[in-house]
Protein backbone atom coordinates (compact mmCIF):
# COMPACT_ATOMS: atom_id res chain seq x y z
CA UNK A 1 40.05 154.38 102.37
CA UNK A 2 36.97 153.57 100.34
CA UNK A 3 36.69 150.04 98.77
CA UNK A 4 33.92 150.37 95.88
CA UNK A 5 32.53 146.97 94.77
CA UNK A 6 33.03 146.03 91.09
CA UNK A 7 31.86 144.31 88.36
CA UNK A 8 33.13 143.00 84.93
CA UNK A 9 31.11 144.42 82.62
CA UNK A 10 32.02 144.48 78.27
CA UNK A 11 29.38 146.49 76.75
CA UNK A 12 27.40 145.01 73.55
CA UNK A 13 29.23 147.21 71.40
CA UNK A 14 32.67 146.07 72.42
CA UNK A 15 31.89 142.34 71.88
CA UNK A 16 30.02 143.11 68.34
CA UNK A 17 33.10 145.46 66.95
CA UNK A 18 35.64 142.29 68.15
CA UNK A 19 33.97 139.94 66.72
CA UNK A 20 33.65 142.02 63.46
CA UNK A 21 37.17 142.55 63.58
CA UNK A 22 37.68 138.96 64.36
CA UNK A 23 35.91 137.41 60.79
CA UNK A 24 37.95 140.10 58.70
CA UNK A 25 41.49 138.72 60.23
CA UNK A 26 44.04 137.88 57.51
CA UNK A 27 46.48 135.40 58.54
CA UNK A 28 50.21 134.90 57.56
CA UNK A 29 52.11 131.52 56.35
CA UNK A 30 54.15 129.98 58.62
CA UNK A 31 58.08 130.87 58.34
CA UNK A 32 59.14 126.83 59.44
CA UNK A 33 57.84 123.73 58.48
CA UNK A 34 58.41 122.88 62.25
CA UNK A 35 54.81 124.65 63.30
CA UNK A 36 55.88 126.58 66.18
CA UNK A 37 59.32 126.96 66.07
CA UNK A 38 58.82 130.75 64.63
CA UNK A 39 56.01 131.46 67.06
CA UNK A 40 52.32 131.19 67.24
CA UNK A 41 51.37 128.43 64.64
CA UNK A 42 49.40 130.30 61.92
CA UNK A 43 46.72 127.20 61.73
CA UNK A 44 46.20 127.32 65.31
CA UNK A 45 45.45 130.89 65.26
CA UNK A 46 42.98 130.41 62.70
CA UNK A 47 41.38 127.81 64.27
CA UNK A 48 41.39 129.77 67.65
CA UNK A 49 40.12 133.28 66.08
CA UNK A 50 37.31 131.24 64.51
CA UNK A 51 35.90 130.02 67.61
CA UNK A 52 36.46 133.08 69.49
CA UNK A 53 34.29 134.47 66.86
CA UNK A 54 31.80 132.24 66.08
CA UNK A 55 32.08 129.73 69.50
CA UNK A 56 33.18 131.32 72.64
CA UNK A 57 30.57 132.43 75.04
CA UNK A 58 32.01 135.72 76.39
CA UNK A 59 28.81 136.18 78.59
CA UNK A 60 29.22 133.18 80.48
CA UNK A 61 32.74 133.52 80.83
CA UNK A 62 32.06 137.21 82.59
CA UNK A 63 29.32 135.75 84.50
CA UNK A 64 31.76 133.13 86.20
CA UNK A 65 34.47 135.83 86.87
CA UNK A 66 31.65 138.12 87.99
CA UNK A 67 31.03 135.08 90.93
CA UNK A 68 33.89 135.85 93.19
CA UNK A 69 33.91 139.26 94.53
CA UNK A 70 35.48 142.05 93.03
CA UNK A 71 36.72 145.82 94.58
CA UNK A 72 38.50 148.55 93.64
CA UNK A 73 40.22 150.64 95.90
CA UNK A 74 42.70 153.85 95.40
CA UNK A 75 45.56 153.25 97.08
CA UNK A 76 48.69 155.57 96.21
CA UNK A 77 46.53 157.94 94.16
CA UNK A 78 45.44 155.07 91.69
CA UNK A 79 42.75 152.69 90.92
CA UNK A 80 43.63 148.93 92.31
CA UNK A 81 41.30 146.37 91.20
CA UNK A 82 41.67 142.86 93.57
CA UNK A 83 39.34 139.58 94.05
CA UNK A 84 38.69 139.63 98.05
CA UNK A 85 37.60 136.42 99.83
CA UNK A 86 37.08 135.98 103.34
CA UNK A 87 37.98 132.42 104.86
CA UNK A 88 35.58 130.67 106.72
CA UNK A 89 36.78 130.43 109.92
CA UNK A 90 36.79 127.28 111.94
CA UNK A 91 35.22 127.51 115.11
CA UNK A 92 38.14 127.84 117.71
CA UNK A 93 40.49 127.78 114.85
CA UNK A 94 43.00 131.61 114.44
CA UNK A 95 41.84 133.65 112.43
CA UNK A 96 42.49 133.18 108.57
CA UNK A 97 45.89 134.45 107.99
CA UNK A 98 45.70 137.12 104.73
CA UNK A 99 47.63 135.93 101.54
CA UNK A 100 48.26 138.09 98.69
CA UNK A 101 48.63 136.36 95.27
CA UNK A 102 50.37 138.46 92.53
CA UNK A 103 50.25 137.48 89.05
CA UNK A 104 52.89 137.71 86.14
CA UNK A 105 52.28 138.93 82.64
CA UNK A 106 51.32 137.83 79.64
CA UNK A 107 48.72 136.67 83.22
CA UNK A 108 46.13 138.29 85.07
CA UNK A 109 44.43 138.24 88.21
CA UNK A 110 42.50 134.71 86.46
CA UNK A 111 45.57 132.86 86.88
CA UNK A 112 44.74 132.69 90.91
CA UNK A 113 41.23 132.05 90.92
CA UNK A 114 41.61 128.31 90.79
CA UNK A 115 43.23 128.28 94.30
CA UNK A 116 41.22 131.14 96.02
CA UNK A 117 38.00 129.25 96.33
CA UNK A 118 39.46 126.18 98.39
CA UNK A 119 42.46 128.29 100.23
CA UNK A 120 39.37 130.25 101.48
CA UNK A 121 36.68 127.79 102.17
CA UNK A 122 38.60 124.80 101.90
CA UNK A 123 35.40 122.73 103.79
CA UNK A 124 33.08 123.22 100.72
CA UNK A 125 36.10 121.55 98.55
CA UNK A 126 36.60 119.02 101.56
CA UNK A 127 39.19 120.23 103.28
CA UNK A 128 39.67 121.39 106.99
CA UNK A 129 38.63 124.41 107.58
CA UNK A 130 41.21 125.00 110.06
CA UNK A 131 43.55 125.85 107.19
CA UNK A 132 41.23 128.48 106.06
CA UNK A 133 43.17 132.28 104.75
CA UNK A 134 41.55 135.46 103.88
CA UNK A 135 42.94 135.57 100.02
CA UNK A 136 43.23 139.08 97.99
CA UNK A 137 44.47 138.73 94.37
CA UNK A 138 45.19 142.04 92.83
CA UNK A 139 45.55 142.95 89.08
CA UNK A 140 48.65 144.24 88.68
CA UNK A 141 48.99 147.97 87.60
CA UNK A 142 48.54 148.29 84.21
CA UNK A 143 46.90 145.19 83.72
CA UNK A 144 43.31 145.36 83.04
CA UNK A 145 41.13 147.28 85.84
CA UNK A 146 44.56 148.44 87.50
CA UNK A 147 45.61 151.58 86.56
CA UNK A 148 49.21 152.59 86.00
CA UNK A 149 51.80 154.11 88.66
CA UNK A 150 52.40 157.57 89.11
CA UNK A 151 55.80 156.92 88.30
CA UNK A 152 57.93 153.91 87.20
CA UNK A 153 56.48 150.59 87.18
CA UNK A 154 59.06 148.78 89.38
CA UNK A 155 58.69 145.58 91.59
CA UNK A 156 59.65 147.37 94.54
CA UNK A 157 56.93 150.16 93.68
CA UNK A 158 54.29 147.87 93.46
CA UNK A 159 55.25 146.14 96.73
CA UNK A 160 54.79 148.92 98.32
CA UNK A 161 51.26 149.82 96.69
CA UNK A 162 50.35 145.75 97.61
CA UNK A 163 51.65 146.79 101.39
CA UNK A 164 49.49 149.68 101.30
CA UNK A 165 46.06 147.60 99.76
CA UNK A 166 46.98 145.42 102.69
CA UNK A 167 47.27 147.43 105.94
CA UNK A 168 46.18 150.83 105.47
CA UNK A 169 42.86 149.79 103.33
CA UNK A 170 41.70 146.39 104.17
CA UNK A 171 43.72 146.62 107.47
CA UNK A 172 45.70 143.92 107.82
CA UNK A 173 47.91 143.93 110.34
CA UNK A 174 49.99 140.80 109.08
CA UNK A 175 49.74 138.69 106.19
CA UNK A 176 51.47 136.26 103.52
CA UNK A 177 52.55 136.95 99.93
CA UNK A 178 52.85 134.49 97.08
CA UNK A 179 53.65 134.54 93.38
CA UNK A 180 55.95 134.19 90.11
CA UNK A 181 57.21 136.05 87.44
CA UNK A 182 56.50 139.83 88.03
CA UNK A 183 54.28 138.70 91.05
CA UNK A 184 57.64 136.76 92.44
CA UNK A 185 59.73 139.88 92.43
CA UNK A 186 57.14 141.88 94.08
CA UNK A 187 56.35 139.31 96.64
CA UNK A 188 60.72 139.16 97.35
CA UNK A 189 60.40 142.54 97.73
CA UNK A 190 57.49 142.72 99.80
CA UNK A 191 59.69 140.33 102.26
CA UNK A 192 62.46 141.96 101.96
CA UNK A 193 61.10 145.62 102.63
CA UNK A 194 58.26 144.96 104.70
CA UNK A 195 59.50 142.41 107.62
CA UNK A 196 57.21 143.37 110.07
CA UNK A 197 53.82 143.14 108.46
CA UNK A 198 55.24 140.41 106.24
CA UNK A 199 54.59 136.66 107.75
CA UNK A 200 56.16 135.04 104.97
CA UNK A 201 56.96 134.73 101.18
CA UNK A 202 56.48 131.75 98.92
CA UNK A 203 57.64 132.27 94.82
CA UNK A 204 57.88 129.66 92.43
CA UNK A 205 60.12 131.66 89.82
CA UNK A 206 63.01 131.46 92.15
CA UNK A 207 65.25 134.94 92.11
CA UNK A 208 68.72 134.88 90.36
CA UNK A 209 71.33 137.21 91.77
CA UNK A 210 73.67 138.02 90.38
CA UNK A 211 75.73 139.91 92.96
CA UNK A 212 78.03 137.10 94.43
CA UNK A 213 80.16 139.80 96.40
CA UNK A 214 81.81 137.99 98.94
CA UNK A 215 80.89 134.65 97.93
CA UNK A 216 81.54 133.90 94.40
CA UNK A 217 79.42 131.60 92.29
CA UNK A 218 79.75 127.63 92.49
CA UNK A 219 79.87 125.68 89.59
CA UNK A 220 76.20 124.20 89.80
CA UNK A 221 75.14 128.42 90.26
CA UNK A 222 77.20 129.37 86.66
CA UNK A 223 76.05 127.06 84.88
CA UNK A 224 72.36 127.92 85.65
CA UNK A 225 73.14 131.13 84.60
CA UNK A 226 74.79 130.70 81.57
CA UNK A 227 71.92 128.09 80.41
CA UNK A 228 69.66 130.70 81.73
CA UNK A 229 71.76 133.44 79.05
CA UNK A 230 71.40 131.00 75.90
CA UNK A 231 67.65 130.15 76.53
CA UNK A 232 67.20 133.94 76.25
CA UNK A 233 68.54 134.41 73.31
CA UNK A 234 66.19 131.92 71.82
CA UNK A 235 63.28 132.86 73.84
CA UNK A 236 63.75 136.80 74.42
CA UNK A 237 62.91 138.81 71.06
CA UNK A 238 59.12 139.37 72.72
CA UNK A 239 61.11 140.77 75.65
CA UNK A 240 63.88 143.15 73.41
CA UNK A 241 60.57 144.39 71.52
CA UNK A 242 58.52 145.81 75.08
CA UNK A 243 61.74 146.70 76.80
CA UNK A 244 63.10 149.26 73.69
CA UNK A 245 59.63 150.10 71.80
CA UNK A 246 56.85 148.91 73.46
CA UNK A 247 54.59 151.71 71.65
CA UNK A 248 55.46 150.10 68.46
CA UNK A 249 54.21 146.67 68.64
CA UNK A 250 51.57 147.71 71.08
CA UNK A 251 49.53 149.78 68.56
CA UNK A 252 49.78 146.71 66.32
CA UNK A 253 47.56 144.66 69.84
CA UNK A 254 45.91 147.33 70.53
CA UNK A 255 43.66 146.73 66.85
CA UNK A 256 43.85 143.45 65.74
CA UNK A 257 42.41 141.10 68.50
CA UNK A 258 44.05 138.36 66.45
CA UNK A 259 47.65 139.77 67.09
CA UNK A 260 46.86 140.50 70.81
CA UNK A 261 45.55 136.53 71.53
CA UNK A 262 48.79 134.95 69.20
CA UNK A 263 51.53 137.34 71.24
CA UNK A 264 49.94 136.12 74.20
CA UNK A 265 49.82 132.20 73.71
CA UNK A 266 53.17 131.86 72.40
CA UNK A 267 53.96 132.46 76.19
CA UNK A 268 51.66 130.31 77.20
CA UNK A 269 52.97 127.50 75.44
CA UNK A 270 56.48 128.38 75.17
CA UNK A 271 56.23 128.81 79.49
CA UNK A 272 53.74 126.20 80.18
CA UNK A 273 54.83 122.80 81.66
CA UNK A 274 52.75 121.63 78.41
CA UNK A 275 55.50 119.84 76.11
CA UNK A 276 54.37 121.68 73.07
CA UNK A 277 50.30 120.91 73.41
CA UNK A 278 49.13 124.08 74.59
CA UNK A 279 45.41 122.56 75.09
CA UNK A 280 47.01 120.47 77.67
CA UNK A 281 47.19 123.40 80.44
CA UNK A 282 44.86 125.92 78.38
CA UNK A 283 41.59 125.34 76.80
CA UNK A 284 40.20 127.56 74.16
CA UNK A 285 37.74 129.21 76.65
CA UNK A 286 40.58 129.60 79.09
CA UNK A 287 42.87 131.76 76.32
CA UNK A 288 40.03 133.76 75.49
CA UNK A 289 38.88 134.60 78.83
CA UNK A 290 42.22 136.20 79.25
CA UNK A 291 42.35 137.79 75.92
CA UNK A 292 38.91 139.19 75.97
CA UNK A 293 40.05 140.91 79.17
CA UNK A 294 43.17 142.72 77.57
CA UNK A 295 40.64 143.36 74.47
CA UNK A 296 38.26 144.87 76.50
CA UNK A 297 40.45 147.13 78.92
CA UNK A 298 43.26 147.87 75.86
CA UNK A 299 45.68 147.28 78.55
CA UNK A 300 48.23 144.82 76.37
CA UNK A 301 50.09 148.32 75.99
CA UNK A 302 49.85 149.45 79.70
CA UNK A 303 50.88 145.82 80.60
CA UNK A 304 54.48 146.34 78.80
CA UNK A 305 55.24 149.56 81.02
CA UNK A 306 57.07 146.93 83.63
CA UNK A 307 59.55 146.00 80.73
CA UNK A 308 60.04 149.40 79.31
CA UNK A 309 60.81 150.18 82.83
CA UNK A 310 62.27 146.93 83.81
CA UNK A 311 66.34 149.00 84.14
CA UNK A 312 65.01 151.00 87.13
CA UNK A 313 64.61 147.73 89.30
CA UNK A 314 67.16 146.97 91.30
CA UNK A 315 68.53 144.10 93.49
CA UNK A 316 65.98 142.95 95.76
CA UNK A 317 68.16 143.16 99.29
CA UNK A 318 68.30 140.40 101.79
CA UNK A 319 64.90 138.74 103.11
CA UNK A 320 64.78 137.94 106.29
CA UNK A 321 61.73 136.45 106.56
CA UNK A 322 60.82 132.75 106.06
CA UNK A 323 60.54 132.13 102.79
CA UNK A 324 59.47 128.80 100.64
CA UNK A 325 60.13 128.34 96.41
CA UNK A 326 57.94 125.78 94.86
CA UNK A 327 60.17 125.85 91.65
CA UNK A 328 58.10 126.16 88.21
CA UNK A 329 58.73 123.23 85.88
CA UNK A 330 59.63 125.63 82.76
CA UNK A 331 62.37 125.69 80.28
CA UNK A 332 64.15 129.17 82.10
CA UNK A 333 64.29 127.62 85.27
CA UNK A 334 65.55 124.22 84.52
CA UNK A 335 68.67 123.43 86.98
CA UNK A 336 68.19 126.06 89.42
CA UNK A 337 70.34 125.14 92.57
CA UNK A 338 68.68 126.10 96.13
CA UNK A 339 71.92 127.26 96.59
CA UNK A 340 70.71 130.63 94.56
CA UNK A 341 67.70 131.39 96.96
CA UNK A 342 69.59 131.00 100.35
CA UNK A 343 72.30 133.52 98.87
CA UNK A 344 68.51 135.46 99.24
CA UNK A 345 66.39 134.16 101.85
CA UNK A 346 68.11 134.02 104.80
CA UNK A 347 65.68 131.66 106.57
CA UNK A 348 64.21 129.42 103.67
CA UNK A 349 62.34 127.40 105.01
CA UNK A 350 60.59 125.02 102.18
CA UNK A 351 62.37 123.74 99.08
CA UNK A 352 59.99 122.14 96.55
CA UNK A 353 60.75 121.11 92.78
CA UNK A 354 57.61 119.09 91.85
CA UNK A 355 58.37 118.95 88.55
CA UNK A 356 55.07 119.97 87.41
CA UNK A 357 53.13 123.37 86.94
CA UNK A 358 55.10 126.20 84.71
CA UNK A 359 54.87 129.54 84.53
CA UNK A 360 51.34 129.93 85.62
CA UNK A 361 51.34 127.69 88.38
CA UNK A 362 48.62 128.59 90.18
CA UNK A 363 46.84 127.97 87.23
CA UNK A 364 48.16 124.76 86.15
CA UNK A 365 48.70 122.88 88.95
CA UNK A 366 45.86 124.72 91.62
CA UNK A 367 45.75 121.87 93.81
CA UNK A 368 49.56 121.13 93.82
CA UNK A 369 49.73 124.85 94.91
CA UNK A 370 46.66 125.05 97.66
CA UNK A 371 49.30 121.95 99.13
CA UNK A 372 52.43 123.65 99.05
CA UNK A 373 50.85 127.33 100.16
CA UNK A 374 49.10 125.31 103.04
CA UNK A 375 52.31 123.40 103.93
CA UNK A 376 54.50 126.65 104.17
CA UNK A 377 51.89 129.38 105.90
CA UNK A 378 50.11 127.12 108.21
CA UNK A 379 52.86 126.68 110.87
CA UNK A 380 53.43 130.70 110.08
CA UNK A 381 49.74 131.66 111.12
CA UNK A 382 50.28 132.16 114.67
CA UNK A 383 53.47 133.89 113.71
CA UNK A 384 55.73 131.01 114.16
């Protein structure tokens, strides 16, 4: 398999048609005097556009990405672009055990970079270097240098194109997996079809299953669920919209980098364990980063495919593996008994709710999750 070294790289011409684009947005009125409660807050936009215009330093920004190292391998057929770090191993210590971190959308591979530094060298952040991994954080397919499938975007497809990144080309013979959202069902999956190259799997958007079967569901598991069922209806129009006509509202992203950033941070507020101040979790240059990405790769369409194709998934089947949720402290998974992973995981093995960190964990809370990744792999790296 050959690995090519990469580099981020937005041409001149990219950066001076955005910006161009940016200084002739026009901007709507908000629809409630409660600034938010229709979506992204008109003012904020305009405040945010203006500085990504005018303020945001896209060249540094690339230049600090551009510090960890970047490959890009084929693996089933297609381009796979992942961050590769090495741990330092500690003399006499095992070797690093691998972890793969898998993102969620509206994320990208960015999301994980706060943790890979000290999960790999954790003596240079003052750690012990004992509890060194080897950390690979892919960009999902579809999402910016990843290319699509050759078929269906499903969870269970891309655990299989992860399993194949990690044994067949960078040759791992056994290795952890950790993530939310889209990243959470591939890294179930991964546990669940992959058991023996599979040490473990640690989520923090813990899976709902609704197939009681023999077991029917208590009263703390229904009324999850049906809490779960009315935040959707509030929350889900941005989810109806990719699942039915993505192609519609994607060509709308795809030319105004205005409507691209404000469809992304509604997420990240609405998901965030923020309570409503967006800048508490995300700074300006932290947004932009993300959105200059999707700008520059025009892969906000190619990113819906995994809702447009979201009715092929299906159940993820039993995990035997040990397995560990670190619950997310959002608004979807408020109340979520343990009671609906072990119906899962049939050996789970680490229970957290922190109560802090949302959606983007890894990115919110790094150190919380270096902690709780260490805690859960390190009696797992000698294949306990």
């Amino acid at each position: 398999m050959t690995i090519t070294p990469f580099r981020i790289s937005v041409s001149d011409d990219v950066l001076h048609d955005l910006r161009a684009r940016l200084t002739r947005t026009r901007f709507t009125t908000a629809s409630d005097p409660d600034r938010w409660a229709a979506g992204t807050d008109p003012d904020y936009l305009r405040e945010l556009v203006a500085y990504w215009a005018d303020g945001f330093d896209w060249r540094r920004a690339e230049a600090a990405l551009n510090a960890y190292p970047h490959f890009v391998a084929e693996v089933a057929g297609r381009p796979v672009h992942f961050v590769h770090l090495r741990g330092k191993r500690a003399e006499g210590a095992p070797a690093p055990l691998p972890l793969v971190l898998t993102h969620g959308w509206p994320s990208s591979f960015v999301e994980m970079l706060s943790v890979a530094g000290p999960l790999a060298d954790p003596a240079a952040y003052g750690g012990d270097p004992a509890d060194a991994f080897d950390v690979v954080i892919p960009s999902l397919p579809g999402f910016l240098y990843s290319a699509l499938p050759a078929g269906p975007f499903t969870r269970r497809g891309v655990a299989g194109i992860w399993h194949e990144l990690m044994t067949s080309t960078l040759g791992y013979e056994r290795f952890g997996a950790f993530g939310g959202d889209i990243g959470g069902g591939v890294t179930q999956w991964l546990g669940s079809a992959y058991p023996g190259s599979v040490a473990g799997v640690h989520i923090t958007s813990a899976v709902v299953n609704p197939d009681f079967g023999e077991s029917p569901a208590t009263e703390e598991e229904r009324a999850f669920l049906d809490a779960l069922s009315a935040y959707d209806l509030d929350d889900g129009g941005y989810s109806e919209m990719m699942c039915t006509r993505p192609d519609t509202v994607a060509a709308a992203l795809m030319d105004s980098p205005a409507g691209l950033v404000s469809w992304i941070v509604d997420k990240y507020r609405a998901w965030s364990d923020c309570d409503g101040d967006l800048e508490r979790r995300w700074s300006k240059d932290d947004i932009l980063t993300v959105a200059t990405l999707y700008w520059a790769t025009g892969t906000i369409g190619s990113s819906f495919r995994q809702y447009y194709d979201y009715h092929l998934n299906k159940p993820v089947p039993h995990i035997s593996v040990p397995a560990a949720v670190t619950l997310s402290h959002e608004p979807a998974m408020a109340g979520f008994p343990r009671s609906l992973a072990e119906r899962l995981c049939g050996d789970l093995r680490h229970w957290s709710t922190p109560g802090r960190g949302g959606h983007f964990m890894a990115h919110e809370e790094p150190a919380q999750v270096i902690r709780e990744l260490r805690a859960f792999f390190g009696p797992l790296r000698a294949g306990g």
